[in-house]
C-alpha atoms as a PDB file:
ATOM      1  CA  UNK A   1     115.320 131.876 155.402  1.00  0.00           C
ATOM      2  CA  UNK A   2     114.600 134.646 158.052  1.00  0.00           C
ATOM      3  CA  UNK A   3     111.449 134.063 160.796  1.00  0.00           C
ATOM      4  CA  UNK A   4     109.845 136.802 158.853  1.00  0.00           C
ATOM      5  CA  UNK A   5     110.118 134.892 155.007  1.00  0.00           C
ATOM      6  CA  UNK A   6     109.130 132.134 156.683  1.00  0.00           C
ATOM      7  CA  UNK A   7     106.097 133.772 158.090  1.00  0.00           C
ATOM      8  CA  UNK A   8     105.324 135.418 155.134  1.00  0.00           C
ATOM      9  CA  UNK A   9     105.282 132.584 153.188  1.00  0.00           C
ATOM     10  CA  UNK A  10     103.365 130.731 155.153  1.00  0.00           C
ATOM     11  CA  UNK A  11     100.890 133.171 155.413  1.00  0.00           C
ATOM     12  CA  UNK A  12     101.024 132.943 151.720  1.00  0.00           C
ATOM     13  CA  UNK A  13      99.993 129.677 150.550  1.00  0.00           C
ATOM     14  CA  UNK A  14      97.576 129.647 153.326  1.00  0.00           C
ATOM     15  CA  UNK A  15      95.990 132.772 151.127  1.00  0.00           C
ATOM     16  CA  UNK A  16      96.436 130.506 148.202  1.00  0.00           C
ATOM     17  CA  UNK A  17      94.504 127.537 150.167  1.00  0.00           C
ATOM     18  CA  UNK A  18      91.541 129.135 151.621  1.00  0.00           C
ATOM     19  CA  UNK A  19      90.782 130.933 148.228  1.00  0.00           C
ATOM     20  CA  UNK A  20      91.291 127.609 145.554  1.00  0.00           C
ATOM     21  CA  UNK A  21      90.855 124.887 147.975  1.00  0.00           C
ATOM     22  CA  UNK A  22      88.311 122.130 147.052  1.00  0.00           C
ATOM     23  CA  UNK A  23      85.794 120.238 148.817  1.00  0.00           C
ATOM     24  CA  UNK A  24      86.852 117.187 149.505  1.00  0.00           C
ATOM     25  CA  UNK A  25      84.866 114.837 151.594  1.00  0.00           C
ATOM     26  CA  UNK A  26      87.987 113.241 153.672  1.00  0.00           C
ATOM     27  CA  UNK A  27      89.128 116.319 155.037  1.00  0.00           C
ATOM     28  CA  UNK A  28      86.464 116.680 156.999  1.00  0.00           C
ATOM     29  CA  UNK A  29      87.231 113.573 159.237  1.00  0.00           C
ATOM     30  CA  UNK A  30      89.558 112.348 161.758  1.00  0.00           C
ATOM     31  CA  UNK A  31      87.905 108.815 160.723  1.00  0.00           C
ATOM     32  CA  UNK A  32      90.721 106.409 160.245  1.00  0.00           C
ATOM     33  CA  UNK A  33      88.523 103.851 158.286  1.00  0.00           C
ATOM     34  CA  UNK A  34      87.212 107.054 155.868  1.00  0.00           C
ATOM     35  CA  UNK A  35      91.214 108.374 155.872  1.00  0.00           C
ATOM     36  CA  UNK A  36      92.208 104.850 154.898  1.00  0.00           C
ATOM     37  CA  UNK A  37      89.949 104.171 152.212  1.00  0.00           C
ATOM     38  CA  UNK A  38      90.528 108.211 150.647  1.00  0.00           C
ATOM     39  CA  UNK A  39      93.981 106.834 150.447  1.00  0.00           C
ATOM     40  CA  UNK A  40      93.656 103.423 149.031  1.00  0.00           C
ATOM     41  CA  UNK A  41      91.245 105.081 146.294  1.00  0.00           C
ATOM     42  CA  UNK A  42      93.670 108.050 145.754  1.00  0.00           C
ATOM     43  CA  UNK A  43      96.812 105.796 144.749  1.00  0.00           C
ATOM     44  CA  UNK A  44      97.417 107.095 140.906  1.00  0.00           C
ATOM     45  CA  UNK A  45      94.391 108.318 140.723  1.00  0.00           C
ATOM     46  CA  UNK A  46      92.745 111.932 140.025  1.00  0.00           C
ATOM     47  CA  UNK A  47      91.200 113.304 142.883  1.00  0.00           C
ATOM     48  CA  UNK A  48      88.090 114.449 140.769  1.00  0.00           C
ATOM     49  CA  UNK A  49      87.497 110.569 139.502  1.00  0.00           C
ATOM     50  CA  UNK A  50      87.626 109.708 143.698  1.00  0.00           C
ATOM     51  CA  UNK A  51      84.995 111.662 144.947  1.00  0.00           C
ATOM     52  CA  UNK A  52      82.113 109.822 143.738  1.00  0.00           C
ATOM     53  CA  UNK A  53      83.782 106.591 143.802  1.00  0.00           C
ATOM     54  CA  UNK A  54      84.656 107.064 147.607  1.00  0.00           C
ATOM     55  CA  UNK A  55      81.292 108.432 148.341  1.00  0.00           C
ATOM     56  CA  UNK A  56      79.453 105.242 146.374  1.00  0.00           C
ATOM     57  CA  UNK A  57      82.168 103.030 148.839  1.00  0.00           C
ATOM     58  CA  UNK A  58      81.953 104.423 152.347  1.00  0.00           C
ATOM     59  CA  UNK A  59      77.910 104.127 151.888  1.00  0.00           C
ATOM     60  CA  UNK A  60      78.701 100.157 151.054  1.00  0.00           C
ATOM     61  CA  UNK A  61      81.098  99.656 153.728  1.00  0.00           C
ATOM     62  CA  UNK A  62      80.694 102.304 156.323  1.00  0.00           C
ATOM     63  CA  UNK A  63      83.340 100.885 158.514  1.00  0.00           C
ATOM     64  CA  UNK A  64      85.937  98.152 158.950  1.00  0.00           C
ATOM     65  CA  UNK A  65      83.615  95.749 160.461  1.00  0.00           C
ATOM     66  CA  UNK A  66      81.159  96.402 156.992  1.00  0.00           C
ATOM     67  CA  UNK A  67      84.709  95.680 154.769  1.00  0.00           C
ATOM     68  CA  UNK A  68      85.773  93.094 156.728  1.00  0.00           C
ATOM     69  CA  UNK A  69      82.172  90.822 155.730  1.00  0.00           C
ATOM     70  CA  UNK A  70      82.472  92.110 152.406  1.00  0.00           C
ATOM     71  CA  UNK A  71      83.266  89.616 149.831  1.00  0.00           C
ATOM     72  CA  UNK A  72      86.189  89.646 147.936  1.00  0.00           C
ATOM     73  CA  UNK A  73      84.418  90.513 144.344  1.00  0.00           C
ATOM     74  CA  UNK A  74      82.425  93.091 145.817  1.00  0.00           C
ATOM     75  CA  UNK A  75      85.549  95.135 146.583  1.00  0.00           C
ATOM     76  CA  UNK A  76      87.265  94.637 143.511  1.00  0.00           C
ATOM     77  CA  UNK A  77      83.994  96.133 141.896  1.00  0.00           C
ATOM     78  CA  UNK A  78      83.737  99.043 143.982  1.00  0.00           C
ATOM     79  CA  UNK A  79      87.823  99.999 143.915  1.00  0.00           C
ATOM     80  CA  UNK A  80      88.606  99.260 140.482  1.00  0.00           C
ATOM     81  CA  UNK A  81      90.829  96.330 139.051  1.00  0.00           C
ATOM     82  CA  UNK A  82      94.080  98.443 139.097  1.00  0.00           C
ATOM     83  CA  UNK A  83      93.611  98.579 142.727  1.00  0.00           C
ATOM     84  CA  UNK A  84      93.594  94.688 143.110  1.00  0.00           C
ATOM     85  CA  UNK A  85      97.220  95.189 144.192  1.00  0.00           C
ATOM     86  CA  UNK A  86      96.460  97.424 147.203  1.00  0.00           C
ATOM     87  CA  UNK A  87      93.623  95.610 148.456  1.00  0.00           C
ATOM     88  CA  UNK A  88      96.494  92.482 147.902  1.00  0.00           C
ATOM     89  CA  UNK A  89      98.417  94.445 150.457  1.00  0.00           C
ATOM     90  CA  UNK A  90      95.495  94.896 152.899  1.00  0.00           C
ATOM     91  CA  UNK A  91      95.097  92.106 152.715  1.00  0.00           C
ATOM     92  CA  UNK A  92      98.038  90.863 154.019  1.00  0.00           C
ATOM     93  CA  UNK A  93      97.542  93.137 156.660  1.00  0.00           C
ATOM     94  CA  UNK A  94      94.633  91.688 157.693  1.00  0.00           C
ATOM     95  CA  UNK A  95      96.715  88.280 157.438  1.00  0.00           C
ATOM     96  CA  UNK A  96      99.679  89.449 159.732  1.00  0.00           C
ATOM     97  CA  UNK A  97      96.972  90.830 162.420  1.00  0.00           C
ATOM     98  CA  UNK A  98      97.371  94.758 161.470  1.00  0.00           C
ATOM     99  CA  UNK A  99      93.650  95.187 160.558  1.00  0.00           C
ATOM    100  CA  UNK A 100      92.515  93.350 164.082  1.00  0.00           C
ATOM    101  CA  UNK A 101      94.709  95.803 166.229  1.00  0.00           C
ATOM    102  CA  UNK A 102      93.521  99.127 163.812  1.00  0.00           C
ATOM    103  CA  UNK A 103      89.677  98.265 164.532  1.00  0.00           C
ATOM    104  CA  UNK A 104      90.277  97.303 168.263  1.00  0.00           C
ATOM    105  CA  UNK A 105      92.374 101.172 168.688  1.00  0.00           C
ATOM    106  CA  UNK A 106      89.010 102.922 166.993  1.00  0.00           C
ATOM    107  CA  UNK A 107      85.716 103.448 167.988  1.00  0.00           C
ATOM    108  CA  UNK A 108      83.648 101.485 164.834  1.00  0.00           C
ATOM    109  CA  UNK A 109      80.623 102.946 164.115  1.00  0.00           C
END
């Protein structure tokens, strides 16, 4: 493909974006805590079923610090059962020290 095709197409779907994008309330942030959680939630899951659903969670647990005293019910109840097995894997992130070094490399807020 030629500079020029590439340019043009490009330009293109940019076109496309700008006129059908969505609103969708992690795009908006450079948050890793709110990029995380859009994420988790979006894992085989319609984006249209998310957006209230992440809205509802980040107002719960605004950061890590507000997940990380959350109890363990509480979460499954906000995420869903079928995401039991990501929060599983989180988890074991937290477990293996991952979560401690994330929060202490952002500002929490």
């Amino acid at each position: 493909m030629s500079t020029a095709a590439l340019h043009q197409f490009k330009k293109k779907v940019w076109e496309y974006y700008r006129k059908h994008r969505r609103y969708l309330p992690w795009r908006k942030t450079r948050n890793p805590y709110l990029i995380l959680v859009s994420e988790v939630m979006l894992q085989q899951t319609q984006v249209d079923r998310v957006i209230d659903k992440y809205k509802e969670f980040i107002t719960d647990f605004p950061s890590f610090t507000a997940l990380a005293r959350a109890q363990f019910d509480d979460l499954i109840a906000r995420i869903g059962k079928n995401k039991s097995k990501v929060i599983k894997n989180v988890d074991n992130l937290a477990a293996e020290g991952f979560i401690k070094k994330m929060k202490q490399s952002v500002m929490i807020r």
